[in-house]
N, C-alpha and C. Protein backbone atom coordinates (compact mmCIF):
# COMPACT_ATOMS: atom_id res chain seq x y z
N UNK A 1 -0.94 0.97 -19.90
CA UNK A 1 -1.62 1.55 -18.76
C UNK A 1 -3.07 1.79 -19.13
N UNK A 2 -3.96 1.52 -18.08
CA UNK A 2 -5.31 1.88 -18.50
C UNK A 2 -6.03 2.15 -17.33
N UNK A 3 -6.31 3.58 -16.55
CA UNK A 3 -6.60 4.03 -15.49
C UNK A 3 -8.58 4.53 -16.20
N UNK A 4 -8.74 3.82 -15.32
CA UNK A 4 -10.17 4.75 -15.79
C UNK A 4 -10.93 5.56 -14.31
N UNK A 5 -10.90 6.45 -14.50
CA UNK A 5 -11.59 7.53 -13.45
C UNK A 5 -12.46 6.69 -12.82
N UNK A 6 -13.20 6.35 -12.94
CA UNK A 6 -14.74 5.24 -12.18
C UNK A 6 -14.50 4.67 -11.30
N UNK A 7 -12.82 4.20 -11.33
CA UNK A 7 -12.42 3.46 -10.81
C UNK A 7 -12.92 2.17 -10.18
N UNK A 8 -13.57 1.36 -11.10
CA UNK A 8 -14.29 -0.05 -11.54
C UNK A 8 -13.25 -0.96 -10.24
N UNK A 9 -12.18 -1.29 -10.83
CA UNK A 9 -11.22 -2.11 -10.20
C UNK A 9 -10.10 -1.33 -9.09
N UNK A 10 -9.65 -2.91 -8.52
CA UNK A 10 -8.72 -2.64 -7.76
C UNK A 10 -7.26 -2.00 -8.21
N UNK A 11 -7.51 -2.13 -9.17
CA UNK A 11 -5.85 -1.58 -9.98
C UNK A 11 -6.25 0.05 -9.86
N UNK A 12 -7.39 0.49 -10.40
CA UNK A 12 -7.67 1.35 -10.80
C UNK A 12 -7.98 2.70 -9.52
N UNK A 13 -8.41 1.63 -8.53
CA UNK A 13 -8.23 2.63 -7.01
C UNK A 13 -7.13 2.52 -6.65
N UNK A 14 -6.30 1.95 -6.70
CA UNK A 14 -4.59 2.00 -6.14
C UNK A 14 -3.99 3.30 -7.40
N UNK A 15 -4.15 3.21 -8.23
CA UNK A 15 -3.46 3.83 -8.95
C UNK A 15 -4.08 5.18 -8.84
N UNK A 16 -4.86 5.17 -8.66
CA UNK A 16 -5.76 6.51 -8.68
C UNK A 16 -5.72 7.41 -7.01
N UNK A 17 -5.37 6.56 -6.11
CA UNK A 17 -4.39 6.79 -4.30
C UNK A 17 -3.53 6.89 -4.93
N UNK A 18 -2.23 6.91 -5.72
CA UNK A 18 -1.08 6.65 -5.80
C UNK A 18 -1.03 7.73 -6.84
N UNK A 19 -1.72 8.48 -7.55
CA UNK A 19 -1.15 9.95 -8.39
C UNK A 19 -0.26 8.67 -9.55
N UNK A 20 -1.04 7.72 -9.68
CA UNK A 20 -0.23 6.90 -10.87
C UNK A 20 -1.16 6.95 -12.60
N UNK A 21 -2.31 8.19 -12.38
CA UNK A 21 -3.06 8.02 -13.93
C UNK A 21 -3.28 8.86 -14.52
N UNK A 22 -2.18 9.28 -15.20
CA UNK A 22 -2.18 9.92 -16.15
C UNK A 22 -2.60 9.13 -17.72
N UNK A 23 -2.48 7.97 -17.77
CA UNK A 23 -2.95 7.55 -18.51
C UNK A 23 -1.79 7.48 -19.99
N UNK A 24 -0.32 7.58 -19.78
CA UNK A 24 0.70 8.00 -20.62
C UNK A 24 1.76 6.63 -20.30
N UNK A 25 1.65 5.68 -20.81
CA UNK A 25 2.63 5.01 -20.41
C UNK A 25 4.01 5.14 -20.52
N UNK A 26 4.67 6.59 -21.07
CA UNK A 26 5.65 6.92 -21.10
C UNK A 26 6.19 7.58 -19.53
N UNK A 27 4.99 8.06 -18.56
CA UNK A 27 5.48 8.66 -17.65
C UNK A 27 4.36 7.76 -16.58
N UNK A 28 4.02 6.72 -16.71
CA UNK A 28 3.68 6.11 -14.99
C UNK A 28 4.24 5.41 -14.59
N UNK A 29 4.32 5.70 -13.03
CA UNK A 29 5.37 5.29 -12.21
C UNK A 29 5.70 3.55 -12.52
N UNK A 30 4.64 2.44 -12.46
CA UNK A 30 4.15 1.36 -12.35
C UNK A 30 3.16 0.71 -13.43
N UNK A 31 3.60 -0.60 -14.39
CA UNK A 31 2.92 -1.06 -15.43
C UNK A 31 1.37 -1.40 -14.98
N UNK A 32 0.79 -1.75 -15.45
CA UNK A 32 -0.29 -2.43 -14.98
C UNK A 32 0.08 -4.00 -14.69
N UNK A 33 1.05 -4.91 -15.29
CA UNK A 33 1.19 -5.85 -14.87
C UNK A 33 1.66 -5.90 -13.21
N UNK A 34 2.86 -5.09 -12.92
CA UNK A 34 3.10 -4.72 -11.35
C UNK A 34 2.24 -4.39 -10.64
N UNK A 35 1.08 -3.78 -10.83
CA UNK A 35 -0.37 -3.84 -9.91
C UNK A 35 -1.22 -5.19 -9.85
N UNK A 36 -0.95 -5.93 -10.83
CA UNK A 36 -1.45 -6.74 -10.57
C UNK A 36 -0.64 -8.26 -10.17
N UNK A 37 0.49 -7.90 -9.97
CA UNK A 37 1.55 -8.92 -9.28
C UNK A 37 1.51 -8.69 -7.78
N UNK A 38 1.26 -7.26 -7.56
CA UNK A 38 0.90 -6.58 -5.91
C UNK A 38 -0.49 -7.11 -5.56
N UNK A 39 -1.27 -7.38 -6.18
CA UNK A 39 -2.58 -7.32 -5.97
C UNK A 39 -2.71 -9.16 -5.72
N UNK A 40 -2.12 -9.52 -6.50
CA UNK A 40 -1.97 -11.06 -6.60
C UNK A 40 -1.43 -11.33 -5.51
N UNK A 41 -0.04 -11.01 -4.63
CA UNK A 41 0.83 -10.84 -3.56
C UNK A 41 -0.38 -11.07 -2.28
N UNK A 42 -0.95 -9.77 -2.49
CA UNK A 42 -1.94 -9.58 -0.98
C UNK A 42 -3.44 -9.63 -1.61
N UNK A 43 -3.68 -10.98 -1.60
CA UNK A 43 -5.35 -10.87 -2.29
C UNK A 43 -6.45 -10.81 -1.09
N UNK A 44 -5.57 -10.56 0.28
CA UNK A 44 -7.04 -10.65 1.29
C UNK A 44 -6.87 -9.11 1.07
N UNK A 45 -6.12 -8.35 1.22
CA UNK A 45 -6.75 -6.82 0.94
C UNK A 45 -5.95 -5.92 -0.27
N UNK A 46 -6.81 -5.37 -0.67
CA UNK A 46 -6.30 -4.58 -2.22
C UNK A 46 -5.27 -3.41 -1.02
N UNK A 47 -5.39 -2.94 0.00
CA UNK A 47 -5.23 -1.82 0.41
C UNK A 47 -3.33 -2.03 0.70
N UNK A 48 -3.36 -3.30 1.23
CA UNK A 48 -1.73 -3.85 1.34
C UNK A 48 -1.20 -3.50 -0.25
N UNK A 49 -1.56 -3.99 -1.03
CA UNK A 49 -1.16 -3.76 -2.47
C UNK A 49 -0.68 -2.05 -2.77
N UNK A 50 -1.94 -1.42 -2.05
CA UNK A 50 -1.72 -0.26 -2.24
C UNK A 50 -0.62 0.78 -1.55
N UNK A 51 -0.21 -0.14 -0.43
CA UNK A 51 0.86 0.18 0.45
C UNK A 51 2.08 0.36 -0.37
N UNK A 52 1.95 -1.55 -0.92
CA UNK A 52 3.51 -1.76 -1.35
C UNK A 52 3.58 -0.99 -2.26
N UNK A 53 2.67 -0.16 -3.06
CA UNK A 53 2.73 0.26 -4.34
C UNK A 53 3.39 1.64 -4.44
N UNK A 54 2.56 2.18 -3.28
CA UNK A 54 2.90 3.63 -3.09
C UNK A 54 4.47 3.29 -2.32
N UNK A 55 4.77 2.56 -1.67
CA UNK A 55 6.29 2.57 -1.32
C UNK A 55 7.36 2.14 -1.99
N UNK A 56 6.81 1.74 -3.22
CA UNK A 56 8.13 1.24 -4.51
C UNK A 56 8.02 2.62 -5.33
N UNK A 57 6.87 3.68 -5.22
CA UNK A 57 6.83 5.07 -6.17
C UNK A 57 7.45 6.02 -5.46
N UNK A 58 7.44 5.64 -4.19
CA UNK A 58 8.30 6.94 -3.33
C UNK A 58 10.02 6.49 -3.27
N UNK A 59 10.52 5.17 -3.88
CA UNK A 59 11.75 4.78 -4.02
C UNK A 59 11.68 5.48 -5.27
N UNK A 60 11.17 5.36 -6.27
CA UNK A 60 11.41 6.46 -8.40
C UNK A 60 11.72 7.24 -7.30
N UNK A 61 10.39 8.49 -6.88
CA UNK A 61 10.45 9.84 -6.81
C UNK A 61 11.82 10.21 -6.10
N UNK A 62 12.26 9.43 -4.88
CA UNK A 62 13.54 9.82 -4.54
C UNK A 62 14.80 9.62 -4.84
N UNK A 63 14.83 8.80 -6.32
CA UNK A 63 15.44 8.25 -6.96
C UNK A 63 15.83 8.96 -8.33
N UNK A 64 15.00 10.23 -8.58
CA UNK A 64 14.72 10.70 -10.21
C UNK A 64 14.77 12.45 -9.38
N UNK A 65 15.27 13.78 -9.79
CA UNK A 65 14.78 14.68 -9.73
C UNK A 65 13.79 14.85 -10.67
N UNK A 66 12.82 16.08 -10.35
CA UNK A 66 12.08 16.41 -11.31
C UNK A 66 12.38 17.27 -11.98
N UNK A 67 13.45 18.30 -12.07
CA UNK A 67 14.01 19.31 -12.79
C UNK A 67 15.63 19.65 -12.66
N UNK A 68 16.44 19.44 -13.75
CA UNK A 68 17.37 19.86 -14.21
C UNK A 68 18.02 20.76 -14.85
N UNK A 69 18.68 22.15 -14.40
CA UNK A 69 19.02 23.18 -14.80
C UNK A 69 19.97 22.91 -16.07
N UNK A 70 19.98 23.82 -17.61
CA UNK A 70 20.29 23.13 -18.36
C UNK A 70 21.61 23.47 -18.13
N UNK A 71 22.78 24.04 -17.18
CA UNK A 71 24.03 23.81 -16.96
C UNK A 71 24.51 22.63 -16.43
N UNK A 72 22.91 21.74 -15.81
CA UNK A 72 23.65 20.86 -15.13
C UNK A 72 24.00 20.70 -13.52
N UNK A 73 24.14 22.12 -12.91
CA UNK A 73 24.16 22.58 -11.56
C UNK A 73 23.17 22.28 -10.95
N UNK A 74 21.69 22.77 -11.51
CA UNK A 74 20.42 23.02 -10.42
C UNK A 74 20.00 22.11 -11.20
N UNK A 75 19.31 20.90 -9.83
CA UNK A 75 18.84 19.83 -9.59
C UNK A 75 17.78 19.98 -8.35
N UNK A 76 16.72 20.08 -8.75
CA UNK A 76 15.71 20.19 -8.03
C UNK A 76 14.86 18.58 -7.48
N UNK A 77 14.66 18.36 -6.15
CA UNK A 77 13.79 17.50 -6.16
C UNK A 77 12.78 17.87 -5.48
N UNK A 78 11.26 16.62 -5.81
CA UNK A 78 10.04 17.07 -4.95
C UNK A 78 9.91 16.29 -3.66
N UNK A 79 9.57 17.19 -2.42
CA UNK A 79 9.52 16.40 -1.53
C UNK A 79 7.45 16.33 -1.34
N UNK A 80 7.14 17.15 -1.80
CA UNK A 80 5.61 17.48 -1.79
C UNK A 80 5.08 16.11 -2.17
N UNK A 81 5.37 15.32 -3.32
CA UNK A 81 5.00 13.96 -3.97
C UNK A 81 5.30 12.74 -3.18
N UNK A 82 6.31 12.72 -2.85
CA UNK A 82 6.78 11.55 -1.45
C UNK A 82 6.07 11.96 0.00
N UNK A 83 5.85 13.09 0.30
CA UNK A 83 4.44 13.68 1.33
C UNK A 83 3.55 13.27 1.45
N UNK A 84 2.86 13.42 0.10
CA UNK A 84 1.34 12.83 -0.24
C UNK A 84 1.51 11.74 -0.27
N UNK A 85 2.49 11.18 -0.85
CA UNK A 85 2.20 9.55 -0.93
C UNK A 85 2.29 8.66 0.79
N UNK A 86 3.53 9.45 1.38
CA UNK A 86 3.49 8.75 2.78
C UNK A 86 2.64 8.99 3.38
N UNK A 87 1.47 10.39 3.36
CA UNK A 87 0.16 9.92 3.68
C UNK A 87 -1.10 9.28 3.57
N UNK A 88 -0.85 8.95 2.01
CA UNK A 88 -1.99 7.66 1.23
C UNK A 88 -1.09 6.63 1.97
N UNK A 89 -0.30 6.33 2.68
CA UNK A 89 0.21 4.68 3.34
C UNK A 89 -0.23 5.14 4.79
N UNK A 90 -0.29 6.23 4.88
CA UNK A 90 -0.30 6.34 6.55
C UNK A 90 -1.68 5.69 6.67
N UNK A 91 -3.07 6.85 5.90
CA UNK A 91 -4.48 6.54 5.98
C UNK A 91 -4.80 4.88 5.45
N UNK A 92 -4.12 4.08 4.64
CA UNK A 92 -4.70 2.94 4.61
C UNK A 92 -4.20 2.18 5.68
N UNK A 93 -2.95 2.14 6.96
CA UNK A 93 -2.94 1.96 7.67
C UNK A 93 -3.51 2.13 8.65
N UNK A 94 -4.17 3.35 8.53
CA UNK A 94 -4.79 3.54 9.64
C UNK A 94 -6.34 2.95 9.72
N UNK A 95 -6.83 2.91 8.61
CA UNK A 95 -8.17 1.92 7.93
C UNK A 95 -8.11 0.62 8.30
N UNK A 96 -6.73 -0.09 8.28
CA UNK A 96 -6.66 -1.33 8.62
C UNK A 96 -6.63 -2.10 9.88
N UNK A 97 -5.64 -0.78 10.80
CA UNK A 97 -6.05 -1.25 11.72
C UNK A 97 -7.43 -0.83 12.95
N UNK A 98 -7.98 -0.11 12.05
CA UNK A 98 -9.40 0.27 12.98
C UNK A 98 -10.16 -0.59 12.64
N UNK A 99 -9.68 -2.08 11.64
CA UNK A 99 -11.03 -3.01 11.33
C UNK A 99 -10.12 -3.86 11.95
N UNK A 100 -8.76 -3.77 13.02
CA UNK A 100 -8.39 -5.04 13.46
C UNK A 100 -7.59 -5.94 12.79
N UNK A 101 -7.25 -5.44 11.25
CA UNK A 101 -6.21 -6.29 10.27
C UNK A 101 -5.18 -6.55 11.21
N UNK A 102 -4.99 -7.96 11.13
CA UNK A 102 -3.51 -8.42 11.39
C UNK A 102 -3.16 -8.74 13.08
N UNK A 103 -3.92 -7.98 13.37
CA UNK A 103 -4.08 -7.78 15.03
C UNK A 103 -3.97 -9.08 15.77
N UNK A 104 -2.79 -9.40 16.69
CA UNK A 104 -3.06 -10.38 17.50
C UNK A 104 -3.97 -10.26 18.72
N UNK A 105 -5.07 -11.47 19.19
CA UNK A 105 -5.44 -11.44 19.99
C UNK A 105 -4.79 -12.14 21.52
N UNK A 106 -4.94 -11.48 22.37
CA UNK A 106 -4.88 -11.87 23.51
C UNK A 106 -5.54 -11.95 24.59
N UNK A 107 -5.25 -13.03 24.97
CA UNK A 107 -6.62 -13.38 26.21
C UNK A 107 -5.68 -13.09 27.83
N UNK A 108 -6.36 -12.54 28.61
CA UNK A 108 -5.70 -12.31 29.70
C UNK A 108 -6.57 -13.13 31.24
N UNK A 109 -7.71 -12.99 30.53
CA UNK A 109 -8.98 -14.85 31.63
C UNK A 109 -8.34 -15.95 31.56
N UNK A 110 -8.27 -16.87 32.56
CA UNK A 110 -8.54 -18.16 32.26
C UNK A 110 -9.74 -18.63 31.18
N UNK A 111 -9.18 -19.38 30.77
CA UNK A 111 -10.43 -20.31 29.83
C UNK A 111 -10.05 -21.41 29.13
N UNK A 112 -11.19 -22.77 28.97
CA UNK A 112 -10.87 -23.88 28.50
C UNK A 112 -10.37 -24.28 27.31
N UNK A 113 -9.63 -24.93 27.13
CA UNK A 113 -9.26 -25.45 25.67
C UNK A 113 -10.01 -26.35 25.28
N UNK A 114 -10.90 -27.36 26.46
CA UNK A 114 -11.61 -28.15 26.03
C UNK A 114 -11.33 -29.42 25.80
N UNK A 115 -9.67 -29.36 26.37
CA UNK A 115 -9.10 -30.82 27.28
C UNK A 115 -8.97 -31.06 28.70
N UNK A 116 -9.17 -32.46 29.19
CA UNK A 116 -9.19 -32.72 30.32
C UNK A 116 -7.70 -32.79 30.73
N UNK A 117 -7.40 -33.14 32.09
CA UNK A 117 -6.44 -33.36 31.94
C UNK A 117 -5.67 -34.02 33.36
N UNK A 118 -7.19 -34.75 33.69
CA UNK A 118 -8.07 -35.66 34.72
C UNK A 118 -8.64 -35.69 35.38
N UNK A 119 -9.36 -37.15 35.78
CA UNK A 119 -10.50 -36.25 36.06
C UNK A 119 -11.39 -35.14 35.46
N UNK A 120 -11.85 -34.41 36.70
CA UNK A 120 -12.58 -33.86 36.13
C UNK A 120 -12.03 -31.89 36.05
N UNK A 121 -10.89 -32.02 36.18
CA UNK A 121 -9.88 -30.91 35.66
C UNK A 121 -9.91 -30.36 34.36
N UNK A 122 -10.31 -29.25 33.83
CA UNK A 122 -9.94 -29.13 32.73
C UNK A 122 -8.56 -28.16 32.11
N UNK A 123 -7.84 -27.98 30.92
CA UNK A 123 -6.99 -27.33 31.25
C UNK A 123 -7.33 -26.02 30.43
């Protein structure tokens, strides 16, 4: 793992949205090779990457408690961490589509295609 605060790269802003840098490769969620297999995946926007990323960390977090009572009984999980994260997916969604990502257009005018289709008809 190699998170650097500056956040230079695209790995390094996903991970850094994603509460993924601690900088301990014993405890982050995601290698650096998997950011950059996500990143490779969706190369027209880092922000898709950052989607899928944060939604394979909110499968761990709901997947792992974070605290275990040492009888064994109390099993605590966080819902606060799967929160934040479904709102780092909400806001890059919402970024994406205020620039129109993905968006089909539709035309509701007539207008030419720029074939005839005799004469002097066009269709």
């Amino acid at each position: 793992m190699s998170y650097l605060a500056s956040e230079p790269t695209n790995r390094d802003r996903i991970r850094g949205l994603v509460f993924d840098d601690s900088n301990d490769p014993a405890s982050e969620y995601l290698a650096d090779e998997r950011y950059d297999m996500l990143l490779a995946r969706y190369p027209d926007d880092w922000r898709l990457a950052a989607i899928a990323a944060a939604k394979r960390i909110i499968g761990f977090i709901a997947d792992r408690p974070v605290a275990i009572g040492s009888d064994g009984d109390s099993i605590r999980w966080s819902d606060k961490r799967v929160t934040k994260l479904e709102g780092v997916i909400t806001d890059l969604i919402a970024e994406l589509d205020s620039e129109g990502y993905g968006q089909v257009l539709t035309i509701t005018e007539r207008f030419l295609t720029g074939a005839t289709v005799g004469g002097d008809q066009w269709s």
